[in-house]
Protein backbone atom coordinates (compact mmCIF):
# COMPACT_ATOMS: atom_id res chain seq x y z
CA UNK A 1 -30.47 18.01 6.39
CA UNK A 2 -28.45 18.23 9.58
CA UNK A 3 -29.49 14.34 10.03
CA UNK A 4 -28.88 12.97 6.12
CA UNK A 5 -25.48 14.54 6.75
CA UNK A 6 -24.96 12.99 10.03
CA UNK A 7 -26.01 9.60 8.64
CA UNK A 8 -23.23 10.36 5.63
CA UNK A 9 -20.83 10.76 7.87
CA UNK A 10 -21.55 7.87 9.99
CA UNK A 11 -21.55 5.88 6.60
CA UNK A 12 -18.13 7.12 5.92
CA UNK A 13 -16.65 6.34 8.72
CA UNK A 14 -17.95 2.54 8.70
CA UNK A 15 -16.77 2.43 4.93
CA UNK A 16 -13.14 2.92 6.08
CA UNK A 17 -13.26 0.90 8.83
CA UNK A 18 -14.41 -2.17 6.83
CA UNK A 19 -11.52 -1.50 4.08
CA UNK A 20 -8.98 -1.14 6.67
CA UNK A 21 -10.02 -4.51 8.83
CA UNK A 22 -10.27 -6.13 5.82
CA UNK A 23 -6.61 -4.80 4.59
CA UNK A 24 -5.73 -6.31 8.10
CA UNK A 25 -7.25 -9.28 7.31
CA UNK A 26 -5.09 -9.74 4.22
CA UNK A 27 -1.85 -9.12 6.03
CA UNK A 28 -2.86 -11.64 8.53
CA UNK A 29 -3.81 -14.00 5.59
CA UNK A 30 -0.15 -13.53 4.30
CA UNK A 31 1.55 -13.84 7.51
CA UNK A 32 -0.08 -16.96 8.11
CA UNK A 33 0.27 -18.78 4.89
CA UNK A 34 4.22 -17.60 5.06
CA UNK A 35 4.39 -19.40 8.73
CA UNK A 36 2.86 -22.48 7.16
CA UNK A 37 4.56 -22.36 3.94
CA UNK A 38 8.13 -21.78 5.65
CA UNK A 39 8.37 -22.85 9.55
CA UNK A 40 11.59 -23.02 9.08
CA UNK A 41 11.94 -19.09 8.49
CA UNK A 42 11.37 -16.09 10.66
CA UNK A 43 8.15 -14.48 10.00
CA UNK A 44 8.04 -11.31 11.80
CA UNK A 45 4.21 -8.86 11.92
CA UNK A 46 5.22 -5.08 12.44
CA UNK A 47 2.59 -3.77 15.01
CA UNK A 48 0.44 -1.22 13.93
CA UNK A 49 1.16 2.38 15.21
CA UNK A 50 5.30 0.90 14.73
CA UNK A 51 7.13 2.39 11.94
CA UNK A 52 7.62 -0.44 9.18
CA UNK A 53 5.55 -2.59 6.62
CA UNK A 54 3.30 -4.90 7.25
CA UNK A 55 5.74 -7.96 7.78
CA UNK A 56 9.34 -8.60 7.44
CA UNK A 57 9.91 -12.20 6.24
CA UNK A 58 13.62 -13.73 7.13
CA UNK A 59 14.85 -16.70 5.25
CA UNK A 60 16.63 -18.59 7.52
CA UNK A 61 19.37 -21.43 6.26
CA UNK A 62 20.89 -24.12 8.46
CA UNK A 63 20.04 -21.68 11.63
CA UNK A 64 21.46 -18.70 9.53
CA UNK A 65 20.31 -15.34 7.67
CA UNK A 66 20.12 -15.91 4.08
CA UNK A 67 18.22 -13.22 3.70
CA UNK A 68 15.27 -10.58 4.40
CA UNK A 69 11.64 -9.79 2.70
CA UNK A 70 10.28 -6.70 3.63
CA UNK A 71 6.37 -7.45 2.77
CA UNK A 72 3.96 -4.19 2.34
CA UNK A 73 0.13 -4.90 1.60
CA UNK A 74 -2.26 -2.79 -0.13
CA UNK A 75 -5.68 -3.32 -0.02
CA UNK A 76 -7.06 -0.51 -2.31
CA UNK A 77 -8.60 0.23 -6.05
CA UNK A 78 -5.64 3.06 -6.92
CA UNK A 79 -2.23 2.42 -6.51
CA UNK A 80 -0.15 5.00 -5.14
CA UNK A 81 3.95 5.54 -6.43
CA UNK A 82 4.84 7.01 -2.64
CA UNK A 83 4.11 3.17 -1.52
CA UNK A 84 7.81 2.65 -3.41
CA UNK A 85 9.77 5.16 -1.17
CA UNK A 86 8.25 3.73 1.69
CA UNK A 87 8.40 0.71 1.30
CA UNK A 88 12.67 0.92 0.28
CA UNK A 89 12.69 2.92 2.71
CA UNK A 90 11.08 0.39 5.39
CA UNK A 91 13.59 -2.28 3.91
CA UNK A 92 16.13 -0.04 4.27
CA UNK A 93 15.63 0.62 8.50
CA UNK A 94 15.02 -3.53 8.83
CA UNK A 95 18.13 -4.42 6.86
CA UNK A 96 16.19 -5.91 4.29
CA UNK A 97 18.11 -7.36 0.38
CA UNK A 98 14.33 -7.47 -1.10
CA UNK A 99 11.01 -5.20 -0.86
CA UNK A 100 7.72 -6.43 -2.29
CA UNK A 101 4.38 -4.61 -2.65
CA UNK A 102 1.52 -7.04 -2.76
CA UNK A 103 -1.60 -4.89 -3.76
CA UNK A 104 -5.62 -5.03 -5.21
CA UNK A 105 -4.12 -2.78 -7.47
CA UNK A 106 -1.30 -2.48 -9.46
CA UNK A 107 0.83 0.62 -11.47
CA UNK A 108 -0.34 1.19 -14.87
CA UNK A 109 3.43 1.70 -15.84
CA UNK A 110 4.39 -1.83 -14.58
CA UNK A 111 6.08 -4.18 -16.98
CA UNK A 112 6.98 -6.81 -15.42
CA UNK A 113 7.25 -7.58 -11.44
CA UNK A 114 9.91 -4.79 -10.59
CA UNK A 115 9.22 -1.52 -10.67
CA UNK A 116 12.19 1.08 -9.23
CA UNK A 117 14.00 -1.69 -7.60
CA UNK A 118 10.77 -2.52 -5.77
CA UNK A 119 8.65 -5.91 -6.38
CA UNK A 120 5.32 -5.55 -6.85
CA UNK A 121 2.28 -8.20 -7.47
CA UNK A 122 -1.15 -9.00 -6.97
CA UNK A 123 -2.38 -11.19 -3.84
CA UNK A 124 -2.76 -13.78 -6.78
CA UNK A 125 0.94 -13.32 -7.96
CA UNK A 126 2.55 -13.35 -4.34
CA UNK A 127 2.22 -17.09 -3.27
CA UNK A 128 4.61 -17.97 -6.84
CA UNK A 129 6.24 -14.85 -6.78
CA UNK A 130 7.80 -15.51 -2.47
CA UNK A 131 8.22 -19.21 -3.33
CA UNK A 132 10.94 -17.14 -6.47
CA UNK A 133 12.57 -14.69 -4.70
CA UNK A 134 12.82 -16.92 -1.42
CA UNK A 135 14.62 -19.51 -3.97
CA UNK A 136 16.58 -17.10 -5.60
CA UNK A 137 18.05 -15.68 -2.56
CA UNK A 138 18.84 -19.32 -1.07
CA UNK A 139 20.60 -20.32 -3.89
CA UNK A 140 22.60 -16.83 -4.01
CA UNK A 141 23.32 -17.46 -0.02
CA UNK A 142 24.89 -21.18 -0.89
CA UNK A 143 26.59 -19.68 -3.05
CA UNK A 144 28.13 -16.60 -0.91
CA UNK A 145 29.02 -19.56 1.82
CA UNK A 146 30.97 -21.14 -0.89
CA UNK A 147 33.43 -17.97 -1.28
CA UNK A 148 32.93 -17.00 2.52
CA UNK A 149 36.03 -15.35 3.48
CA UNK A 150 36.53 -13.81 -0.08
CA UNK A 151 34.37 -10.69 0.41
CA UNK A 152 31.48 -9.04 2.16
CA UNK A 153 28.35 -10.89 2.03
CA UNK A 154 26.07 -8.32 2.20
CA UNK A 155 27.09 -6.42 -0.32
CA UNK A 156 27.35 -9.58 -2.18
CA UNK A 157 23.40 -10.40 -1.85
CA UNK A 158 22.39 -6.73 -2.15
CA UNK A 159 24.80 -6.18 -5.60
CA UNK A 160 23.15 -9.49 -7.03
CA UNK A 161 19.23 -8.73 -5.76
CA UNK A 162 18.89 -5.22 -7.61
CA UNK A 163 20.78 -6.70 -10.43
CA UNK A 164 18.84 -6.73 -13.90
CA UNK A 165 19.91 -10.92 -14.21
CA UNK A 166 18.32 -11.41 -10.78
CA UNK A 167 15.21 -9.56 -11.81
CA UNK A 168 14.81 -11.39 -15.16
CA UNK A 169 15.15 -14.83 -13.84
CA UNK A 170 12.48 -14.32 -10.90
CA UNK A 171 10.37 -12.54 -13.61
CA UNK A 172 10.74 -15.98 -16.04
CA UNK A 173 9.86 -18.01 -13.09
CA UNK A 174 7.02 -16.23 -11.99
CA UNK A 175 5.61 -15.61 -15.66
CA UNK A 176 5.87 -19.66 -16.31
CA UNK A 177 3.98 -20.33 -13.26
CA UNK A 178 1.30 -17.67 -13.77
CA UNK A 179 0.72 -19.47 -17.96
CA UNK A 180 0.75 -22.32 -16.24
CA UNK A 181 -1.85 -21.26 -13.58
CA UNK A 182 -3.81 -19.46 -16.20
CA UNK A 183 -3.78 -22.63 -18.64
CA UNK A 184 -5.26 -24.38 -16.18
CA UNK A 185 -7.84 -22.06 -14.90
């Protein structure tokens, strides 16, 4: 007995390290694609054992901060709500305009992409759904260096991210592309 729960144990503890090396795997998967997919921007891992999510991903524009990404990965079969406050909160301490959850599993109350001001998509979704926001919040940063000197920038950005317009176009780009994806599949 002593041994079958020994070997239990043991069996345990090799579970959870294969989920979490293969949740690090995914966040190095995302990190990389992001480098390749943007040189141009600032992609930034959070160390373990640090305070922070996974990786914060800064849009940079003609050598300038458009923007920030704060980018939390899940790899799990249950989604948990308390990922939310974390991960606003994480945006929140890295001066972050966006946070997005990209998770195995999603909330069964999600309609849509956004979910209490919080992204949140599969690893299937993410590639289309970065590629949107990143757009979205270049476009918004021309657009801010247009009418420079007329107010605050940041607030600006941060008015126009968590605004229901902002969330509705991303969510019409994002749904096109994934009919489109699942037309051709």
């Amino acid at each position: 007995n002593q041994l079958r729960d020994d070997l239990i144990k043991l069996e345990k503890r090799a579970s959870q390290r294969s989920v979490q090396l293969q949740g690090e795997g995914k966040e190095k998967m995302i990190e990389e694609w992001l480098q390749e997919e943007f040189p141009e921007d600032d992609i930034k891992e959070v160390k373990k054992g640090v305070k922070g999510a996974d990786t914060i991903h800064k849009i940079m524009m003609n050598g300038e901060t458009a923007g920030k990404i704060c980018i939390e990965s899940k790899r799990t079969n249950v989604f948990q709500n308390s990922w939310i406050t974390k991960v606003k909160d994480d945006a929140k301490d890295h001066k972050c305009q966006i946070a997005l959850i990209v998770s195995d599993a999603l909330p069964k109350n999600l309609k849509g992409y956004q979910l209490q001001g919080v992204w949140i998509c599969s690893f299937s979704q993410f590639k289309i759904l970065i590629h949107s926001l990143r757009l979205k919040v270049c476009e918004l940063s021309n657009a801010l260096n247009s009418h420079k000197n007329r107010t605050d920038k940041t607030s600006l950005l941060f008015n126009y991210i968590t605004s229901q317009e902002f969330s509705q176009e991303v969510e019409t780009i994002v749904s096109s592309f994934v009919n489109l994806e699942e037309d051709l599949e």
